[in-house]
Protein backbone atom coordinates (compact mmCIF):
# COMPACT_ATOMS: atom_id res chain seq x y z
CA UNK A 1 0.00 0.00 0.00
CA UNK A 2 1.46 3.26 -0.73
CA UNK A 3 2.34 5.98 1.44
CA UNK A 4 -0.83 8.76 0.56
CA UNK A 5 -3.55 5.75 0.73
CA UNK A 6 -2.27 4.54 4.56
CA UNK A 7 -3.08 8.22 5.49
CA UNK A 8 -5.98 8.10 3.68
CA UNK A 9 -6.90 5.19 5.47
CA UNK A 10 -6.13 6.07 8.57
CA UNK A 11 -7.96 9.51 8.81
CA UNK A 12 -10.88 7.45 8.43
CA UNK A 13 -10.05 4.76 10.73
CA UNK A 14 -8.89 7.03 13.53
CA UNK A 15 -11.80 9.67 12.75
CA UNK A 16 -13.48 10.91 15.94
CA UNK A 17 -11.16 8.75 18.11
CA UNK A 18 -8.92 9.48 20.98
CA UNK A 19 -6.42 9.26 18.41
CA UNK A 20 -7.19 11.68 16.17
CA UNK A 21 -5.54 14.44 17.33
CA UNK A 22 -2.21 13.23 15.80
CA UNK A 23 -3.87 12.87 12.48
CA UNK A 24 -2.08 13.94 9.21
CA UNK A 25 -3.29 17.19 7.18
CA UNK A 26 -5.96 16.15 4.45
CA UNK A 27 -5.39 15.66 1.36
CA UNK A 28 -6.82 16.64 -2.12
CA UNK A 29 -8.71 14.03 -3.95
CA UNK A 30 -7.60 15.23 -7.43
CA UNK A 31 -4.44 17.91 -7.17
CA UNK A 32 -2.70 15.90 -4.11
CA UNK A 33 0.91 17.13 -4.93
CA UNK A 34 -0.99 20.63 -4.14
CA UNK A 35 -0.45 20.31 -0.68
CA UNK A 36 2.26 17.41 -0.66
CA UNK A 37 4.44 20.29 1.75
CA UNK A 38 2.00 19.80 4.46
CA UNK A 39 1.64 16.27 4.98
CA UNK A 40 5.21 15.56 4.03
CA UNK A 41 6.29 17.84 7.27
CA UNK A 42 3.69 16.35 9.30
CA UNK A 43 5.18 12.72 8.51
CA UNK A 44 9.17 14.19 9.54
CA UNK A 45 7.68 15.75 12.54
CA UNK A 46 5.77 12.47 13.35
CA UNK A 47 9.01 10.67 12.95
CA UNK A 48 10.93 13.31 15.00
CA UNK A 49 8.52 12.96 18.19
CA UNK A 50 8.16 9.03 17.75
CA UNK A 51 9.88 8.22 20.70
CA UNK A 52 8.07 10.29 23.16
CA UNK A 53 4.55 8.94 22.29
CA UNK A 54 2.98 6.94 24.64
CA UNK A 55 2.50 2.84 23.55
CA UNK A 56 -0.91 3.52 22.25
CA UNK A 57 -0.37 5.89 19.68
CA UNK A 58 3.57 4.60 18.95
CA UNK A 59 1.27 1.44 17.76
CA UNK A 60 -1.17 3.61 15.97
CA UNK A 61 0.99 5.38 13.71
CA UNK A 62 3.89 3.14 13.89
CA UNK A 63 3.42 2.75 10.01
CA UNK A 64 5.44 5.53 9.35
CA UNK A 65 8.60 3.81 10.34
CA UNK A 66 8.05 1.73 7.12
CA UNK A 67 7.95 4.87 4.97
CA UNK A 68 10.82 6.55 6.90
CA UNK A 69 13.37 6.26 3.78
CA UNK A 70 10.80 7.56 1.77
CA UNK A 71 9.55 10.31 4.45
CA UNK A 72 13.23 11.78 4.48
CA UNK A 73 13.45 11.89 0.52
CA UNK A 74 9.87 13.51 0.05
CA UNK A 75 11.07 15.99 2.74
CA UNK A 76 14.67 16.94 1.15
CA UNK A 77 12.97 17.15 -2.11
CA UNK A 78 10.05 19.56 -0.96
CA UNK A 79 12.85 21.73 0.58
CA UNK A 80 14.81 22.01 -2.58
CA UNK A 81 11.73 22.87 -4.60
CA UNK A 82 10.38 25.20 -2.18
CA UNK A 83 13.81 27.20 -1.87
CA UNK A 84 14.05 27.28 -6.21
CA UNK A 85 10.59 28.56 -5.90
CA UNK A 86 11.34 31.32 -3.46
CA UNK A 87 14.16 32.41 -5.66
CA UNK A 88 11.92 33.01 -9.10
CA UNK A 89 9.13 34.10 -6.76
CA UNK A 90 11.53 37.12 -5.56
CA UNK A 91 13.95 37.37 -8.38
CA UNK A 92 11.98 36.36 -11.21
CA UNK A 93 13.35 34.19 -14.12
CA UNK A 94 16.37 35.03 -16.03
CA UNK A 95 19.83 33.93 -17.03
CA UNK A 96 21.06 34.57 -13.15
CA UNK A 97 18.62 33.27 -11.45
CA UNK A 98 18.20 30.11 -13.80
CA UNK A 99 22.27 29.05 -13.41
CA UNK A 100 21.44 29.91 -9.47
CA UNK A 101 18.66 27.50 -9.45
CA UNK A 102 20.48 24.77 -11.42
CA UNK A 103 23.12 24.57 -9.26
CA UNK A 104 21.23 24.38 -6.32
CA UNK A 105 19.61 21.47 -7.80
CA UNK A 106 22.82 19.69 -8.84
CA UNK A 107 24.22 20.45 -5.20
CA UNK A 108 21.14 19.17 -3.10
CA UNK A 109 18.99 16.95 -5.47
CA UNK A 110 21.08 15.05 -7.39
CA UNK A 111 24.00 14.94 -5.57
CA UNK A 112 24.92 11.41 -4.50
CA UNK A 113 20.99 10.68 -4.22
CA UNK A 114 19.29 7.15 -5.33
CA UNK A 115 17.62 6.90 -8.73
CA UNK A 116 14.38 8.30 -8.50
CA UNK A 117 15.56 11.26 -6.45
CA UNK A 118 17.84 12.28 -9.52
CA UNK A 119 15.40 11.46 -12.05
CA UNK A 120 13.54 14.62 -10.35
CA UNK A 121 16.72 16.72 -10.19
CA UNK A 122 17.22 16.07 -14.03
CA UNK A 123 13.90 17.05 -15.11
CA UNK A 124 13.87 20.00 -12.95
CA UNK A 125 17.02 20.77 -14.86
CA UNK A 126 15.58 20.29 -18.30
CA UNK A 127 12.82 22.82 -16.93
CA UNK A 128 15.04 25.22 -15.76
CA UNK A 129 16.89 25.31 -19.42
CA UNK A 130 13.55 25.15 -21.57
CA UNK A 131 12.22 28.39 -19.69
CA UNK A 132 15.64 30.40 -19.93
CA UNK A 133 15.74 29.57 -24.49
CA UNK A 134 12.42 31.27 -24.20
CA UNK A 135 14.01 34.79 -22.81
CA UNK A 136 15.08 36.90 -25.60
CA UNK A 137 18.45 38.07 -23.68
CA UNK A 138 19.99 36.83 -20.25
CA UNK A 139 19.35 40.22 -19.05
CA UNK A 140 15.39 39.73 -19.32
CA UNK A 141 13.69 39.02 -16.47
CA UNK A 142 10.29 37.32 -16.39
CA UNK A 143 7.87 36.82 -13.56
CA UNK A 144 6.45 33.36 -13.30
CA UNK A 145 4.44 33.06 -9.59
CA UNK A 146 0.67 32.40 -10.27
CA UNK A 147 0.10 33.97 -7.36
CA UNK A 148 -1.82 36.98 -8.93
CA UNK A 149 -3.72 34.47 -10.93
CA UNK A 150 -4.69 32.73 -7.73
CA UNK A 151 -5.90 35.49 -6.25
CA UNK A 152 -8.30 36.21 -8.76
CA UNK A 153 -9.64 32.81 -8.84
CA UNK A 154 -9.28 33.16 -5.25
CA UNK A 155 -12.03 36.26 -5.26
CA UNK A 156 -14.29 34.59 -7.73
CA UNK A 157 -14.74 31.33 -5.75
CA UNK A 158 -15.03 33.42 -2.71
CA UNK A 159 -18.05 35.32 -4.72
CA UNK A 160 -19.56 32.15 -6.63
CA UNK A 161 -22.47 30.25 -5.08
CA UNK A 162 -21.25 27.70 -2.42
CA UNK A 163 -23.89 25.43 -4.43
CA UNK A 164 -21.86 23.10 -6.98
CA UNK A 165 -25.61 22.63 -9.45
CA UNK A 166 -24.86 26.08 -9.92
CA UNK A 167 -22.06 25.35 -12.04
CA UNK A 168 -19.62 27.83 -13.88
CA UNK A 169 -22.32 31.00 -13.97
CA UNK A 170 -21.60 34.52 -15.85
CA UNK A 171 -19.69 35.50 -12.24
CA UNK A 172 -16.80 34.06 -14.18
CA UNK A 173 -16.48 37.55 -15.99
CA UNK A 174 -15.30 39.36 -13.48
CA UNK A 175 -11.76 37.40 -13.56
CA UNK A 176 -10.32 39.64 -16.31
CA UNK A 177 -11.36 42.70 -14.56
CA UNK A 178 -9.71 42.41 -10.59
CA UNK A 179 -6.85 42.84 -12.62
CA UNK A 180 -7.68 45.53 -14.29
CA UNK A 181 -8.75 47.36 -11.19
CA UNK A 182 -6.65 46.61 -8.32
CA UNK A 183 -3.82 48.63 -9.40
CA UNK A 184 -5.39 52.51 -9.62
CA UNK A 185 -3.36 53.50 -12.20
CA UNK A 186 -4.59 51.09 -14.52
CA UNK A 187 -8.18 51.19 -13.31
CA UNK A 188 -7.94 55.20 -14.12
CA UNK A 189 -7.44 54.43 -17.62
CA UNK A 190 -10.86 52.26 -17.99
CA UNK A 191 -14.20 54.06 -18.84
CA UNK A 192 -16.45 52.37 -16.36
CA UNK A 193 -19.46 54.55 -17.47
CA UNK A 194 -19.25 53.78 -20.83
CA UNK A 195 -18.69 49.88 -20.26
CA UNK A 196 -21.95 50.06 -17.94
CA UNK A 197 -23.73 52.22 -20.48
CA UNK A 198 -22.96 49.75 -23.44
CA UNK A 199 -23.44 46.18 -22.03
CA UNK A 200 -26.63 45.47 -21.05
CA UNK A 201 -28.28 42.39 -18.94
CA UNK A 202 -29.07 40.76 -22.09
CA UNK A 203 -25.38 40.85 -23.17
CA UNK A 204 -24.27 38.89 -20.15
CA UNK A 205 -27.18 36.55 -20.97
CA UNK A 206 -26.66 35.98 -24.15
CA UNK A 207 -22.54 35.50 -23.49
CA UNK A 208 -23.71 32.69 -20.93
CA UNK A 209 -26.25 31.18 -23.32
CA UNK A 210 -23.35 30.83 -26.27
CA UNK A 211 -20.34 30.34 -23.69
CA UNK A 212 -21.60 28.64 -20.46
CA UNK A 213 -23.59 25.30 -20.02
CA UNK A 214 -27.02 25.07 -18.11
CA UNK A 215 -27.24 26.27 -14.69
CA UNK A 216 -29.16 23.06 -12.97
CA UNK A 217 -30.43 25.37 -10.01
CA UNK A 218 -32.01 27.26 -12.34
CA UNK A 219 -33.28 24.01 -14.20
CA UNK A 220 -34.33 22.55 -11.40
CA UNK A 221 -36.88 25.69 -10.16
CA UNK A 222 -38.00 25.52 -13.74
CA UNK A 223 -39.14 22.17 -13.66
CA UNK A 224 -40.41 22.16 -10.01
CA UNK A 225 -41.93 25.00 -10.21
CA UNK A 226 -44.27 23.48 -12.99
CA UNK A 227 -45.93 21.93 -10.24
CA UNK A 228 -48.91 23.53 -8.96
């Protein structure tokens, strides 16, 4: 059994028990590498306070000393990645920054590691090279965080409908436009009376009709509703 379905097993099997305190952070169903940071660190800390446990939950979670090998690896590799992240985060991507992060990998990934461990080194190499051919001089810089880009889908599932029938409504417009308004010197330059003045209700409609599919809250008051 692999490592993420034990802890998928075991937050069920330890759910609402006097051992659940200890239990790892959850974990995605679809995007699990997502959040592979948190339950990687909870598994090292695990391993790091083993030994003062008490028997009962050293025999509940003493599973992990199978995976410890493993454990350590996931957690040197999540500490590599996160500190070549940090660097095009706060530096961007260029020529500089690109040798900085390539020799960072050579030095801590691949290194004397096993196999698999360099296999991931080398491919975050072959990134690392692909993005810098795609600057037109070493001297360009590029920013490459989606964190803007998750903020804004950030706002518009914050706005949408908690309700998943609702589906993928016309809220989705207002993605291009946080951007376009949260810095004041470009929202100066748009002519909001205008835009409200020229697109009408049964613009958006119509967009959602063409673009969007059916909204089943909608379809389901339409066909209850028939009921009298």
């Amino acid at each position: 059994m692999s490592l993420t379905e034990k802890l998928g097993k075991i937050r069920l099997q330890y759910h609402l028990t006097d051992k659940a305190w200890l239990l790892p952070p959850n974990m995605r169903a679809t995007a699990r590498f997502m959040n592979l940071q948190n339950w990687v660190e909870w598994a090292e800390k695990m391993l790091g306070c083993y030994d003062t446990l008490d028997e009962k939950m050293k025999d509940a979670y003493s599973f992990l000393l199978d995976y410890k090998s493993l454990i350590v690896e996931l957690s040197s590799c999540v500490g590599a990645i996160r500190h070549v992240e940090e660097i095009c985060k706060n530096r961007g991507l260029c020529g500089r920054t690109a040798t900085l992060c390539r020799d960072y990998i050579v030095r801590n990934i691949i290194g004397d590691a096993n196999n698999r461990r360099a296999r991931l080194g080398l491919e975050m190499l072959d990134y690392f090279t692909g993005q810098q051919k795609l600057l037109p001089t070493k001297a360009d810089v590029h920013h490459i965080s989606f964190d803007i880009i998750e903020s804004d889908f950030g706002i518009y599932k914050f706005k949408k409908s908690p309700n998943k029938l609702c589906g993928v409504t016309s809220l989705v417009l207002i993605l291009p436009l946080y951007p376009k308004v949260v810095d004041y010197s470009a929202a100066e330059k748009q002519d909001f009376k205008v835009r409200l003045a020229n697109v009408k209700l049964k613009d958006i409609d119509l967009w959602a009709k063409k673009n969007l599919s059916e909204n089943w809250v909608a379809l389901r008051s339409k066909t209850l509703n028939q009921v009298i």
